[in-house]
Protein backbone atom coordinates (compact mmCIF):
# COMPACT_ATOMS: atom_id res chain seq x y z
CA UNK A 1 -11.17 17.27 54.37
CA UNK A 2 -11.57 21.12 53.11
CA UNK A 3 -14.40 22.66 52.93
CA UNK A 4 -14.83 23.28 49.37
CA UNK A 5 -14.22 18.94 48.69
CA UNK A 6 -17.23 18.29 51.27
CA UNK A 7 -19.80 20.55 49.27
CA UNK A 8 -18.04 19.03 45.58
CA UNK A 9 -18.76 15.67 47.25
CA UNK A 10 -22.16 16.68 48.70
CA UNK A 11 -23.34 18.30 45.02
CA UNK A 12 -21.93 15.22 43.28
CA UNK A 13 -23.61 12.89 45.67
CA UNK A 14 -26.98 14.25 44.68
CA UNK A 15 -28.01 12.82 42.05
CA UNK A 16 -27.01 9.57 43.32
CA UNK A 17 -29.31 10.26 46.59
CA UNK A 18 -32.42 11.42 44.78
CA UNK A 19 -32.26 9.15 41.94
CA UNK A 20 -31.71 5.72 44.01
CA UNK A 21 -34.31 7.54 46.64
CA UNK A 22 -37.09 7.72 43.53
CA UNK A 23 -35.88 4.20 42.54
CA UNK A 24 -36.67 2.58 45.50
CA UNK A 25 -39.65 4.14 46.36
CA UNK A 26 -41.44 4.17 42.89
CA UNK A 27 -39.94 0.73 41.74
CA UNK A 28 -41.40 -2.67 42.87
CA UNK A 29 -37.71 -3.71 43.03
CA UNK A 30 -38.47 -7.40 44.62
CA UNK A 31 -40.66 -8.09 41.01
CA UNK A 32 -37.68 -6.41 38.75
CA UNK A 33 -36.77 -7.87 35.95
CA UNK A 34 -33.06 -7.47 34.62
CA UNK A 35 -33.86 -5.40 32.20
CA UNK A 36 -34.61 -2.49 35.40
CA UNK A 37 -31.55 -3.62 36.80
CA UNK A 38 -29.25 -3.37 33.67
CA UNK A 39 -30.65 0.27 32.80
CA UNK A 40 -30.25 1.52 36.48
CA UNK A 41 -26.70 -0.13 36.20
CA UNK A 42 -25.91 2.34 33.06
CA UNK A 43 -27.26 5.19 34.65
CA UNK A 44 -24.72 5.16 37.10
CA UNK A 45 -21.72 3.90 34.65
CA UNK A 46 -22.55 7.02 32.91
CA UNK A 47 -22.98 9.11 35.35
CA UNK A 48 -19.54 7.92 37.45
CA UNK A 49 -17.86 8.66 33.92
CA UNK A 50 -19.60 12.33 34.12
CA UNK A 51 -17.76 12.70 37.75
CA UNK A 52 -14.37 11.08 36.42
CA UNK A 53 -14.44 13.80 32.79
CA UNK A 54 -11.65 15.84 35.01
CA UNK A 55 -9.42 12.78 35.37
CA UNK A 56 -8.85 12.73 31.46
CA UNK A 57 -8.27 16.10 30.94
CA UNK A 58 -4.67 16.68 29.90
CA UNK A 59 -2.81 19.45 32.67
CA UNK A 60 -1.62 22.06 30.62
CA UNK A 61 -1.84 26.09 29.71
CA UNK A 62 -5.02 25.92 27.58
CA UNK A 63 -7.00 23.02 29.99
CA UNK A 64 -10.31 24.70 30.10
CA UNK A 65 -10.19 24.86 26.40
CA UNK A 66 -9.75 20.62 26.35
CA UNK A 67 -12.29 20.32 29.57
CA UNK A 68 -15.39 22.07 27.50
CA UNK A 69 -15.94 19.46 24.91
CA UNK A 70 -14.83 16.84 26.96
CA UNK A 71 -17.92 17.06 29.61
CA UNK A 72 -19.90 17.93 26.85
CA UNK A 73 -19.53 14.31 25.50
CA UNK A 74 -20.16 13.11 28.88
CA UNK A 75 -22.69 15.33 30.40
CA UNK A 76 -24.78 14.06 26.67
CA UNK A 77 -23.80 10.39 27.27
CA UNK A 78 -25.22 10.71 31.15
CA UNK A 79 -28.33 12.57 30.03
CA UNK A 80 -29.17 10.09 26.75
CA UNK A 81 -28.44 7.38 29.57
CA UNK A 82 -30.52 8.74 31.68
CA UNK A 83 -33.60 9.56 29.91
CA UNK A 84 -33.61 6.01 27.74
CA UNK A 85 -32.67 4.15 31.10
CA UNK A 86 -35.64 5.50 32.94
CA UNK A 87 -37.77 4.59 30.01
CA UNK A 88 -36.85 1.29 30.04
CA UNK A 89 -37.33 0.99 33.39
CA UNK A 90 -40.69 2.20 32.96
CA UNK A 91 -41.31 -0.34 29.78
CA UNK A 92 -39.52 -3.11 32.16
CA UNK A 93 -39.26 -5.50 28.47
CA UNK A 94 -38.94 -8.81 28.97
CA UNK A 95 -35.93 -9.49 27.21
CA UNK A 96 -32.94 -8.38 27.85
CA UNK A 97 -31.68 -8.30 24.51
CA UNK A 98 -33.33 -5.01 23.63
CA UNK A 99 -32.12 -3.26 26.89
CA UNK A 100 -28.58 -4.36 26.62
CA UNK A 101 -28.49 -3.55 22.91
CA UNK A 102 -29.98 0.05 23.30
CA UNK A 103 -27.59 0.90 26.37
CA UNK A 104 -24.69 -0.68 24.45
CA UNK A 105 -25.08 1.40 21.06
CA UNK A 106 -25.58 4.53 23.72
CA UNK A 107 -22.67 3.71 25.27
CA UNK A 108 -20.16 3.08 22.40
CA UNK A 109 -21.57 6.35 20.86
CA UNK A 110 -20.25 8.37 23.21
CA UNK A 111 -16.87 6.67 23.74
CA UNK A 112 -16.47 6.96 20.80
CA UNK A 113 -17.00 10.86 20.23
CA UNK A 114 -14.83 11.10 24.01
CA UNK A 115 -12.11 8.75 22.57
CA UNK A 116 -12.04 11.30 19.69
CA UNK A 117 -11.75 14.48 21.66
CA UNK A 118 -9.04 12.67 23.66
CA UNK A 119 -7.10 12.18 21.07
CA UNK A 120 -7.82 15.68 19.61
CA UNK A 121 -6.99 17.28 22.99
CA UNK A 122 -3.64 15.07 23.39
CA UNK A 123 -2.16 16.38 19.74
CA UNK A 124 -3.24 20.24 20.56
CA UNK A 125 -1.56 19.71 24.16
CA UNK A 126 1.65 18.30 22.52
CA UNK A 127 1.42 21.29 19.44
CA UNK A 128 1.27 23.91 22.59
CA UNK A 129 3.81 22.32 24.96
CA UNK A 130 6.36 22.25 21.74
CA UNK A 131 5.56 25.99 21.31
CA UNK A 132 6.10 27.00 24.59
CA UNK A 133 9.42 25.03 24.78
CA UNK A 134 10.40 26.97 21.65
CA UNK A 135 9.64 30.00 22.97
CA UNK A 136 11.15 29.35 26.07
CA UNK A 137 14.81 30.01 24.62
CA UNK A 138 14.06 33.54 23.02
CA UNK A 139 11.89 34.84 25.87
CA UNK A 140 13.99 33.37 28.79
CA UNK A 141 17.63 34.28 26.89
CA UNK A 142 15.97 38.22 26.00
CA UNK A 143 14.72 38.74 29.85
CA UNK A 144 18.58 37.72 31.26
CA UNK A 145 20.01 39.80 28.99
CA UNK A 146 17.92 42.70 29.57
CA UNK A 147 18.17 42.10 33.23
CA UNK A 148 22.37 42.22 32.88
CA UNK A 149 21.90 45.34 30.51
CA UNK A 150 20.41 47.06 33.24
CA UNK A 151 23.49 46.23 35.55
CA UNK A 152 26.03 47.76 32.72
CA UNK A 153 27.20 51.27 33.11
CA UNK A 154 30.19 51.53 30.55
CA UNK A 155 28.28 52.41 27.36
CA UNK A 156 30.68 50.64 24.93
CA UNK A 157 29.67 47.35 26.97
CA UNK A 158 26.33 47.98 26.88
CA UNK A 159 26.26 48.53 23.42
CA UNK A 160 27.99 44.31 23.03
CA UNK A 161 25.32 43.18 25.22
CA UNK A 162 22.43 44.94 23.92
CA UNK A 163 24.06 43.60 19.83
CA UNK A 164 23.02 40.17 21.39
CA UNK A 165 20.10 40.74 22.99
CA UNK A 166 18.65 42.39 19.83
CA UNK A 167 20.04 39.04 17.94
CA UNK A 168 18.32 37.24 20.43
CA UNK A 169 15.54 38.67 20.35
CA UNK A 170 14.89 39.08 17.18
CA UNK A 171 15.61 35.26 16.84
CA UNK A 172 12.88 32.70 15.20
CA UNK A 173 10.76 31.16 18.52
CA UNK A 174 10.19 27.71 16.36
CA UNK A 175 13.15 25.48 17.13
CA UNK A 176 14.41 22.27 16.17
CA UNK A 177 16.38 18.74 17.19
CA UNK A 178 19.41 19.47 15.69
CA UNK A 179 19.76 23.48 17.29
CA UNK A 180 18.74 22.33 21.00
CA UNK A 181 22.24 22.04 22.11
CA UNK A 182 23.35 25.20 20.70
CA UNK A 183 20.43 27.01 22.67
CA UNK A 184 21.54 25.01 25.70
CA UNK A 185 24.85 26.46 25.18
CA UNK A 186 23.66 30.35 24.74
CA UNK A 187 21.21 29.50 28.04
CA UNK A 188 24.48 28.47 30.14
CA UNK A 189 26.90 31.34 28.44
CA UNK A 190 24.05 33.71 29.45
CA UNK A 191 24.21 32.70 32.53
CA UNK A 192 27.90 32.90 32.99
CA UNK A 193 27.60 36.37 31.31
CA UNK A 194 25.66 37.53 33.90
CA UNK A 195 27.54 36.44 36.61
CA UNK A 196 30.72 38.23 35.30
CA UNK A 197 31.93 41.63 36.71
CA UNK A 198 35.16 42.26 34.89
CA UNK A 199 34.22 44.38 31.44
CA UNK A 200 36.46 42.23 29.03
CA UNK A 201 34.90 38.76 30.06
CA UNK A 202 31.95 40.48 29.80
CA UNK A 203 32.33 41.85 26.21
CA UNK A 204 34.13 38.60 25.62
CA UNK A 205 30.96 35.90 26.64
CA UNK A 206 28.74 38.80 24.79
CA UNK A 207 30.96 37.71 21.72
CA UNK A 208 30.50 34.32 22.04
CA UNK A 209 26.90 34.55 22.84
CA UNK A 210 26.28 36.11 19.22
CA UNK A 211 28.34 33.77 17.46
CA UNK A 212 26.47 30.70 18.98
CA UNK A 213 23.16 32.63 18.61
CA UNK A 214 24.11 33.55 15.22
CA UNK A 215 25.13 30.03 14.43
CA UNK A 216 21.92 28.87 15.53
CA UNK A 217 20.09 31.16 13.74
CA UNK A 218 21.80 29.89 10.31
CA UNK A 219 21.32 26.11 10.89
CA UNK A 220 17.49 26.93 11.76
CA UNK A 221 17.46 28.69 7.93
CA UNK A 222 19.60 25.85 6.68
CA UNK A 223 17.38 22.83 8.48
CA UNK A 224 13.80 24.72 6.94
């Protein structure tokens, strides 16, 4: 195990140590009632869920940004837990019907408000993976081009490639179902383009670069 997991799994283990440590020592624990028992249990449900807040978090670009609220929710939850649990274990009520209820209401509280910024955090992760898949085809297409315009020394060639790069880049990033194949098209012509040596297939896949880039272009303004 690295060194960095063994002092995560020492600082998470803390609270767990002290606050079972203070438990045990403070509590007559052979004269609890389950009312002590059933508030120390939802300490620790809520404090596990604290530990497992990165486990829900969505991978992506922007995961920080869905991470913050997230333990927010669940760093309140654990400390609301927390604070009424000990009180109740203090109070020790007889019946268990005002423990479990209190904990309970807690408890569906804040799964509620997590539940929320799940969902929340799944629709912003799917709104920014769509972006960056549309902007994939303008800023992958644009660097291949310029990197095969700096290969180009006949200026008349240039001047086809660099037409379609400027088309290209130029191009609307937001994309569509029905103009994915034609951008899977320019992506492979690109590529063929750039593989070429001989000026005329050169000036000729430049050609049909800007026609399908063009094309695609049109059916974006047509499919608005």
């Amino acid at each position: 195990m690295k060194r960095v997991n063994i002092l995560w799994l020492t600082l998470n283990s803390l609270f767990l140590i002290v606050f079972n440590l203070l438990f045990f020592m403070l509590c007559d624990v052979g004269n609890a009632n389950s009312s002590v028992w059933i508030s120390y249990g939802f300490i620790h449900v809520a404090y596990f869920a604290l530990l497992a807040t990165p486990l829900f978090v969505r991978k992506s670009v922007v995961e920080t940004d869905y991470r913050r609220p997230l333990y927010t929710v669940t760093t309140a939850w654990f400390l609301a837990a927390l604070l009424v649990g000990v009180v109740l274990i203090v109070i020790a009520p007889d019946t268990v019907k005002v423990t479990i209820i209190i904990h309970v209401v807690l408890t569906a509280i804040f799964l509620a408000l997590a539940l929320v910024n799940l969902i929340v955090n799944e629709h912003t992760a799917d709104s920014v993976e769509r972006r960056e898949a549309e902007l994939q085809y303008v800023k992958e297409s644009s660097a291949k081009l310029q990197s095969v315009l700096q290969q180009i020394t006949d200026r008349a060639t240039a001047k086809k490639v660099e037409r379609v790069y400027d088309l290209i880049h130029s191009s609307p990033s937001r994309s569509n179902a029905a103009v994915r194949s034609l951008e899977q098209q320019i992506i492979n012509e690109i590529e063929l383009l750039a593989a070429q040596n001989e000026t005329e297939q050169i000036v000729s896949s430049a050609d049909k670069i800007y026609r399908l880039a063009d094309e695609r272009n049109r059916q974006l303004k047509t499919n608005k």
